[in-house]
N, C-alpha and C. Protein backbone atom coordinates (compact mmCIF):
# COMPACT_ATOMS: atom_id res chain seq x y z
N UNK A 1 27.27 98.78 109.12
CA UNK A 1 26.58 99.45 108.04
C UNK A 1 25.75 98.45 107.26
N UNK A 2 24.59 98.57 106.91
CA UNK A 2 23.38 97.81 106.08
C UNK A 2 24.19 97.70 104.87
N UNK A 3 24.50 96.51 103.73
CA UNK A 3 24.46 96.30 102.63
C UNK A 3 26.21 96.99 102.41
N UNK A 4 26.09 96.62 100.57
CA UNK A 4 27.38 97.19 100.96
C UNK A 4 27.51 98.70 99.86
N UNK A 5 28.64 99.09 99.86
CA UNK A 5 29.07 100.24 99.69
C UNK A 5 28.78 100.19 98.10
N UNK A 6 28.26 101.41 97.28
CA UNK A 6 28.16 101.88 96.18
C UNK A 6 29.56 101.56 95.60
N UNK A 7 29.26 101.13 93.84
CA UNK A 7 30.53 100.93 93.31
C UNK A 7 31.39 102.21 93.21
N UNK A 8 30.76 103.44 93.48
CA UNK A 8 31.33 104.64 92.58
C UNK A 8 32.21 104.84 94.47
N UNK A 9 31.67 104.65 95.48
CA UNK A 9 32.12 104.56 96.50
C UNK A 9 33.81 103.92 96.38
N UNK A 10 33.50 102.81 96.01
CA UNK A 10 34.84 101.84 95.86
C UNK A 10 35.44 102.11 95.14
N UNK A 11 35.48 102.45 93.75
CA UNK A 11 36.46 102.81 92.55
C UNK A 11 36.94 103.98 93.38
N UNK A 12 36.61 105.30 94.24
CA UNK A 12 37.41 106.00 94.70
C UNK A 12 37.47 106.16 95.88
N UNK A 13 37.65 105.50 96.96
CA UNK A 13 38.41 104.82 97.66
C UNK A 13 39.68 104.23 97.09
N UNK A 14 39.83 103.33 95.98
CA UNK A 14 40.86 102.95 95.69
C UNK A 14 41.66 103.87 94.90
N UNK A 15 41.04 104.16 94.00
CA UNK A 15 42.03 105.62 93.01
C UNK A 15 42.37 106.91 94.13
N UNK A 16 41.46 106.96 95.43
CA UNK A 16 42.48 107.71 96.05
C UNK A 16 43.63 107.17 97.36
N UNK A 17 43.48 105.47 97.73
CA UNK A 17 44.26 105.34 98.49
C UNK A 17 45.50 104.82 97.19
N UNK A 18 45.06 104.75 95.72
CA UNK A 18 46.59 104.09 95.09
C UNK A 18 47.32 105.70 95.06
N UNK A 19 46.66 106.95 94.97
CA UNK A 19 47.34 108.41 94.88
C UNK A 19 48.07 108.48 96.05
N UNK A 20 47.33 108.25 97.08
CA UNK A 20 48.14 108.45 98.41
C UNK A 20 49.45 107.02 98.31
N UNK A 21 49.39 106.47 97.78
CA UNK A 21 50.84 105.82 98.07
C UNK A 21 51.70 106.05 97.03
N UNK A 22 51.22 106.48 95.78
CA UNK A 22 52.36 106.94 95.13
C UNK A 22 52.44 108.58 95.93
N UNK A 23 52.04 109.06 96.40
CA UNK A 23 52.32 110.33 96.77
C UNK A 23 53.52 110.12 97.99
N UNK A 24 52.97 108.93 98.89
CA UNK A 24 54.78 108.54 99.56
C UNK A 24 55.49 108.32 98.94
N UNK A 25 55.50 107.19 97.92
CA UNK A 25 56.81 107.12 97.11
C UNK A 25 57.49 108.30 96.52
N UNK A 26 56.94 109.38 95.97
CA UNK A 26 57.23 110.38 95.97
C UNK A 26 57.96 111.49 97.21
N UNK A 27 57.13 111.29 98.25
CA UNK A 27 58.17 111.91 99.38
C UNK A 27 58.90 111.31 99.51
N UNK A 28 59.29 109.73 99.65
CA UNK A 28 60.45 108.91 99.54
C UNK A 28 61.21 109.37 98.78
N UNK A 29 61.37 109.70 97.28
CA UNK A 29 62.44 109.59 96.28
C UNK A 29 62.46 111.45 96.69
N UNK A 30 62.11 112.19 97.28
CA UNK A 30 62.13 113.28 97.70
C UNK A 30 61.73 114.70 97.03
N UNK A 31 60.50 113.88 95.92
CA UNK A 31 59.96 115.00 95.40
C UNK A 31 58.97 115.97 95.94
N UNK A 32 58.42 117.05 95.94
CA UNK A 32 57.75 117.95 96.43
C UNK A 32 56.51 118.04 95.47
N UNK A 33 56.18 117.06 94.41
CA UNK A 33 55.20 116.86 93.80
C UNK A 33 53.88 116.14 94.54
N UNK A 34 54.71 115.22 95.61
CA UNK A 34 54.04 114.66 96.90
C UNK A 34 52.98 114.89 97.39
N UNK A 35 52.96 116.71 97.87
CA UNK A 35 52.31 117.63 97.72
C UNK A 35 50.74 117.18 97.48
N UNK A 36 50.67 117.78 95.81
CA UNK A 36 49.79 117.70 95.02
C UNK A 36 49.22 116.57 94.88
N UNK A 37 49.63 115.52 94.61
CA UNK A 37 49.11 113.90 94.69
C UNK A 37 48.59 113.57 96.09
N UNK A 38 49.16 113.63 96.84
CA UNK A 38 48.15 113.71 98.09
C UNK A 38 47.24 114.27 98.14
N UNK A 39 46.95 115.79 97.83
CA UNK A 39 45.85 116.42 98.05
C UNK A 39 44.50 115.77 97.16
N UNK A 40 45.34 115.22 95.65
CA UNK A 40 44.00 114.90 95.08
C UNK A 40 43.81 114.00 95.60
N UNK A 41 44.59 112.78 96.23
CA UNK A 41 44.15 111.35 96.67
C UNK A 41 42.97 111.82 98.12
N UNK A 42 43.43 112.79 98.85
CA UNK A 42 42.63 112.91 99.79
C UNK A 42 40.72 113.28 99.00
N UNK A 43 41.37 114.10 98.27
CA UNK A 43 39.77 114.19 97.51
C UNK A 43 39.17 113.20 97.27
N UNK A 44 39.83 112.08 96.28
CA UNK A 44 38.87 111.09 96.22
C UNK A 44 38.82 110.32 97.29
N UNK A 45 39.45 110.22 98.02
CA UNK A 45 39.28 109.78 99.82
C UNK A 45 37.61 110.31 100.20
N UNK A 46 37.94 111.58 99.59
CA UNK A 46 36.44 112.58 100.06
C UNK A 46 35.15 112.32 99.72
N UNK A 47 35.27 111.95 97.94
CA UNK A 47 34.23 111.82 97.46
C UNK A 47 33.62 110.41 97.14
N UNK A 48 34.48 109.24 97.92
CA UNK A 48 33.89 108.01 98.44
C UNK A 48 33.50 108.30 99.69
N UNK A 49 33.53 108.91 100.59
CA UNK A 49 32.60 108.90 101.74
C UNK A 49 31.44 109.59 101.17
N UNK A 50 31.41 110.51 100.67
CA UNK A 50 30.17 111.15 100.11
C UNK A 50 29.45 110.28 99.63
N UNK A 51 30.35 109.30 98.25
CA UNK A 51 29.36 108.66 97.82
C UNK A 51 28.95 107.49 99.05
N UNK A 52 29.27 107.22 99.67
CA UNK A 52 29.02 105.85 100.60
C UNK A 52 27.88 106.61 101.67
N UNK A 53 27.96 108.04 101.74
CA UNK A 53 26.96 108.68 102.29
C UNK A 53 25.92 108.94 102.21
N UNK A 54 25.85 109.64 100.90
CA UNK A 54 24.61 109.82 99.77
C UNK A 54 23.50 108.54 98.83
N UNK A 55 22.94 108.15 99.65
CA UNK A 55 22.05 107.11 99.42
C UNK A 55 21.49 106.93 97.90
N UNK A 56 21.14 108.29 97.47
CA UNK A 56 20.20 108.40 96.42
C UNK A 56 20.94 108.55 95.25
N UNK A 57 20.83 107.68 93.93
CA UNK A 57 21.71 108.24 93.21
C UNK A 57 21.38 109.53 92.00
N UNK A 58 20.51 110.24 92.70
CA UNK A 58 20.36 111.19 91.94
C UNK A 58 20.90 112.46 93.03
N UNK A 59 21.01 112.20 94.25
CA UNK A 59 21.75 113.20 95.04
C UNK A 59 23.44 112.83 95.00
N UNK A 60 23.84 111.71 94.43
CA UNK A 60 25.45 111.18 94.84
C UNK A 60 26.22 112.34 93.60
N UNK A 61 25.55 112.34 92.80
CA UNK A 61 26.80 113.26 91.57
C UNK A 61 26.48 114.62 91.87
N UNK A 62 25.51 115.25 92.38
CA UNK A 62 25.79 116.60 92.95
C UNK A 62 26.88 117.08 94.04
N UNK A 63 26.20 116.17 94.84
CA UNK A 63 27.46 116.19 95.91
C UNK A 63 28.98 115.72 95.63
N UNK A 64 29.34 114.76 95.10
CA UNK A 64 30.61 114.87 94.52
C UNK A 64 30.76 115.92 93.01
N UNK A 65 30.30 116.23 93.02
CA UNK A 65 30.49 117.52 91.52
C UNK A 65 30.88 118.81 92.74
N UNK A 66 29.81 119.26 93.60
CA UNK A 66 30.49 119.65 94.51
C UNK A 66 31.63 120.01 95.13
N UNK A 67 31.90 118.33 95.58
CA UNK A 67 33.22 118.41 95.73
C UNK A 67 34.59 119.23 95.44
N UNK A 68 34.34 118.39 94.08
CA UNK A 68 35.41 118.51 93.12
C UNK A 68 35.43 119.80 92.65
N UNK A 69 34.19 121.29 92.55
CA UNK A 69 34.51 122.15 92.73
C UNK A 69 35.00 123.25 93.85
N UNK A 70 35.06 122.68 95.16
CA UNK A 70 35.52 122.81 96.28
C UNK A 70 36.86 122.99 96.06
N UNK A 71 37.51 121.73 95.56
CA UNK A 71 38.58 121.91 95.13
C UNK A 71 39.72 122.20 94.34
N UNK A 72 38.63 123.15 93.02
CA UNK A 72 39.15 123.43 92.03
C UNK A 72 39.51 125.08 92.56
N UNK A 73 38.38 125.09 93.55
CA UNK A 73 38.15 126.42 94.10
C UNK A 73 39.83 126.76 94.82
N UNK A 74 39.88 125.87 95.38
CA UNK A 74 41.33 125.63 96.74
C UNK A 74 42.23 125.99 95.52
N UNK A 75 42.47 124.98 94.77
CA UNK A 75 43.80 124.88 94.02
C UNK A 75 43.61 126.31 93.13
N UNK A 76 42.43 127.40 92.41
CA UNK A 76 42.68 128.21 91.62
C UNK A 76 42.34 129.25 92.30
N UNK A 77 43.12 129.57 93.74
CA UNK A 77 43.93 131.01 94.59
C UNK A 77 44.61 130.50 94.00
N UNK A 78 45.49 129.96 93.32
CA UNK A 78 47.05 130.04 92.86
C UNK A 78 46.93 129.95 91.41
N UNK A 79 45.75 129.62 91.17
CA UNK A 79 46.01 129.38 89.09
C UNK A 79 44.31 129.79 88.75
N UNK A 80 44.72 130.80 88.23
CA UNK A 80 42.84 131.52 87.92
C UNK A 80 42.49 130.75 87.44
N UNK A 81 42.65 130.17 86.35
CA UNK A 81 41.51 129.73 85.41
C UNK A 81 41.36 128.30 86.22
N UNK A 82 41.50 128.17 87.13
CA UNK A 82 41.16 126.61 87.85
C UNK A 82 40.08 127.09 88.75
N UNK A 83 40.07 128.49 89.23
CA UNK A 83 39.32 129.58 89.91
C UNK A 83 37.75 129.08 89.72
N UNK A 84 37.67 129.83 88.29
CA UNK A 84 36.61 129.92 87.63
C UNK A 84 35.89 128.82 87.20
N UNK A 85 36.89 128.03 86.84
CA UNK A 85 36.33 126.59 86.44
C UNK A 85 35.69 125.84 87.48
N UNK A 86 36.16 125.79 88.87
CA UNK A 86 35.70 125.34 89.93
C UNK A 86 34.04 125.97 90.65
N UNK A 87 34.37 127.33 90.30
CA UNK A 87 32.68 128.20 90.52
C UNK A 87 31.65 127.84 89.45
N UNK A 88 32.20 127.89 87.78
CA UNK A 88 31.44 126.89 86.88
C UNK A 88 31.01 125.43 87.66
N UNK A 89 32.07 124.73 88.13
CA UNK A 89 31.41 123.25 88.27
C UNK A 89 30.41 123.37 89.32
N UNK A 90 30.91 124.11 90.23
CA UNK A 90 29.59 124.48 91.47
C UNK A 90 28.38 124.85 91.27
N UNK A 91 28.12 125.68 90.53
CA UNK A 91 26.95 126.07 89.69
C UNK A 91 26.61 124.71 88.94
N UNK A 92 26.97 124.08 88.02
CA UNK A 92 26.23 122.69 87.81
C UNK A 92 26.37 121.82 88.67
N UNK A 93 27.01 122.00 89.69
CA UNK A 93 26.79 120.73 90.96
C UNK A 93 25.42 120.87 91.28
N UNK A 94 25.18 122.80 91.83
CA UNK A 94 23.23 123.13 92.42
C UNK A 94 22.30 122.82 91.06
N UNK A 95 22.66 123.58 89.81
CA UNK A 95 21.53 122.76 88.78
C UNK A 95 21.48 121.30 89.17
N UNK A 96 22.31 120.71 88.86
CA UNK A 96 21.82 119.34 88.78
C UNK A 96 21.11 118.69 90.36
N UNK A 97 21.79 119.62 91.05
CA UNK A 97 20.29 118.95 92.39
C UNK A 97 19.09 119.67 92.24
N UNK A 98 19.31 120.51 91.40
CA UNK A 98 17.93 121.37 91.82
C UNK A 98 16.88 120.19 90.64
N UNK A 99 17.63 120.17 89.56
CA UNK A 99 17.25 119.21 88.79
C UNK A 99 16.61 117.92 89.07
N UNK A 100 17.37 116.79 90.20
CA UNK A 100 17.07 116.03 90.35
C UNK A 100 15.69 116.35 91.61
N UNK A 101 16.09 117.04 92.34
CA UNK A 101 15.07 117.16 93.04
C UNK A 101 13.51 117.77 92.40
N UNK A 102 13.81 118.29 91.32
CA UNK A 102 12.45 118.52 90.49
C UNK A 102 12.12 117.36 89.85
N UNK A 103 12.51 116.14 89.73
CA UNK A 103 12.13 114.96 89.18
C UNK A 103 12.19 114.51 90.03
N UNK A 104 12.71 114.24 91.26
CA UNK A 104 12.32 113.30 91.96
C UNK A 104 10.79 113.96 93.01
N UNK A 105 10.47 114.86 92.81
CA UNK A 105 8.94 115.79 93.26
C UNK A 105 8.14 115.24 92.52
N UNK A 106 8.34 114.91 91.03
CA UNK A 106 7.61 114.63 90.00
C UNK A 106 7.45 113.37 90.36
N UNK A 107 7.57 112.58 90.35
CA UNK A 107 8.01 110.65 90.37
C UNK A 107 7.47 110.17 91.80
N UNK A 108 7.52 110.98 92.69
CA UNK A 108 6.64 110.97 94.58
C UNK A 108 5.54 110.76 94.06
N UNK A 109 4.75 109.92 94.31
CA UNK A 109 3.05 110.11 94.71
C UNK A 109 2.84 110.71 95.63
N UNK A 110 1.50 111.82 94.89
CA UNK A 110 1.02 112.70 95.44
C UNK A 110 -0.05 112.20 96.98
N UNK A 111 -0.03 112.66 97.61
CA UNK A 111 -0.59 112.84 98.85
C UNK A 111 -2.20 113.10 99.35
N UNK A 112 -2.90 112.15 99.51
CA UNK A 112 -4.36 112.74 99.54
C UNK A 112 -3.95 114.07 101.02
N UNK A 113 -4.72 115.13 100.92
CA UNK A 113 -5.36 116.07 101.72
C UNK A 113 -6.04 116.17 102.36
């Protein structure tokens, strides 16, 4: 891979591989909270590849906003108001690309014809 990885890349990578090991220690001491801490560690697992994906940083916080309503979506079938909150964040995940992509149209030099 060219150059190296975005910081926002690295901070979660690590905040989700330190979730995933307390989430073993947790199946170790034999809690079923395990569960849940894994799932979020896998997220931010998720949303460092995104960011390590997403070149532009005006496309990197849509796509992880995204995300993270993806999975507000998952977790609120079981708790509404996590439901809704997750379709809210999705809706400002597309504003804000639609956003950036209207400034970044603006900021292109225009094209002779």
């Amino acid at each position: 891979m060219p150059g190296t990885p975005p910081l926002s890349a690295i901070v979660f990578a690590v905040i989700g591989v330190l979730l995933l090991l307390s989430a073993v220690a947790l199946a170790i001491l034999g809690s079923f909270a395990f569960i849940a801490v894994a799932s979020v560690g896998l997220f931010f697992i998720g949303a460092a590849l995104i960011a390590q994906t997403v070149r532009s940083p005006g496309g990197r916080a849509p796509a992880v906003l995204a995300l993270a309503a993806l999975a507000l979506i998952v977790f609120g079938i079981v708790a509404t108001p996590f439901f809704y909150a997750g379709w809210v964040l999705l809706a400002g995940a597309v504003t804000l690309a639609f956003v950036s992509a209207v400034r970044a149209k603006r900021r292109a030099p225009s094209s002779p014809d």
